[in-house]
Protein backbone atom coordinates (compact mmCIF):
# COMPACT_ATOMS: atom_id res chain seq x y z
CA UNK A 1 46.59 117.49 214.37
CA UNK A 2 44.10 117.22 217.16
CA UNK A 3 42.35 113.79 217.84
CA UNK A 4 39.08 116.04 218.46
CA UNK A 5 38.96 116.60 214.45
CA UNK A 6 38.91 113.24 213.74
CA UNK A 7 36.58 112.04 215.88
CA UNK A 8 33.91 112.32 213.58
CA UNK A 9 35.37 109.31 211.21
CA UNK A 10 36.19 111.49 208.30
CA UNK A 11 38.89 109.75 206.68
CA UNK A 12 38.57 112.21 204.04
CA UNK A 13 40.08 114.94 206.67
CA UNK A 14 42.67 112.48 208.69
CA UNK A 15 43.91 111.51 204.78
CA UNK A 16 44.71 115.16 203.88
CA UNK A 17 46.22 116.14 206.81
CA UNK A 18 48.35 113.07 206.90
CA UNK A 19 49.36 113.92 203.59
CA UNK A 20 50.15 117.71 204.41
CA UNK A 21 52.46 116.47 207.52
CA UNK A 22 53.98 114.30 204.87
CA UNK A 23 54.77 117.41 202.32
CA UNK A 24 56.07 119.48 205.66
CA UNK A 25 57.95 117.09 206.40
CA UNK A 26 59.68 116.59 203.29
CA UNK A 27 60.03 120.02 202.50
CA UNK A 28 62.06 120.54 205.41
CA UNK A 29 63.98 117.23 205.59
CA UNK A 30 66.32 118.41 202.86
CA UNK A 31 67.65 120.92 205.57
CA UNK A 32 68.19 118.60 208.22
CA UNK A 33 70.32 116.71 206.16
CA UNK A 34 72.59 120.29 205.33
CA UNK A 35 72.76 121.22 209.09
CA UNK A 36 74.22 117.54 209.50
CA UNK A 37 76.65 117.99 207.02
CA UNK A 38 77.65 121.21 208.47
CA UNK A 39 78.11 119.70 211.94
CA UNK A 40 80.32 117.17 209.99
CA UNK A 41 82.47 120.00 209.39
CA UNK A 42 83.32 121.72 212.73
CA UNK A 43 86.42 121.43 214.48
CA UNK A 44 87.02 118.82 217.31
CA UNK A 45 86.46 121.22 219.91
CA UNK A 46 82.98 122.44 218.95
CA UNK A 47 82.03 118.54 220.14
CA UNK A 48 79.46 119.33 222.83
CA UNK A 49 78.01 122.46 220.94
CA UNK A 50 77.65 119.87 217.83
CA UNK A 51 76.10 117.12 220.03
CA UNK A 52 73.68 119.51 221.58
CA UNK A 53 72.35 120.48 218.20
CA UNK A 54 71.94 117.21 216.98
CA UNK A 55 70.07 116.00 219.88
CA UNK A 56 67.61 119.09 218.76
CA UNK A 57 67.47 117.84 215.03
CA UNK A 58 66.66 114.69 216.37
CA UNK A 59 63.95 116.67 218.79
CA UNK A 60 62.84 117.93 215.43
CA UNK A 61 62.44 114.99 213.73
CA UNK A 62 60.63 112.93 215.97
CA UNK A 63 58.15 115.87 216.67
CA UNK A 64 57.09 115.11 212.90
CA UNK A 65 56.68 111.33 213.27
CA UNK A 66 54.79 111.76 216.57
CA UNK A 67 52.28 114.00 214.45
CA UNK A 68 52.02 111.49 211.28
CA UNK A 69 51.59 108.85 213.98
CA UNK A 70 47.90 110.73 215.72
């Protein structure tokens, strides 16, 4: 969501967009919680592989608070 869009003071605009990020986000958050479970599930020795993916999820996630946030 660019900050040039809303420079005009449309609320209107910033509310729907807000609300869109919202429905992406929980559309999608469903399946974050799976691919933790599943990372729950591999063997001790997948460790670092399993780390390195959940530092993406994370990635992931905060990429959609950082948009609700502009």
């Amino acid at each position: 969501m660019s900050r040039h869009l809303l420079s005009g003071g449309n609320n209107t605009l910033h509310s729907e967009q807000i609300r869109a990020e919202i429905q992406r986000f929980e559309s999608v958050h469903p399946c974050i919680y799976q691919i933790y479970d599943l990372l729950n599930l591999l063997p001790d020795g997948c460790h670092a592989i399993s780390e390195q993916i959940r530092e993406q999820i994370v990635s992931v996630e905060g990429m959609f608070s950082i948009l609700l946030l502009e």
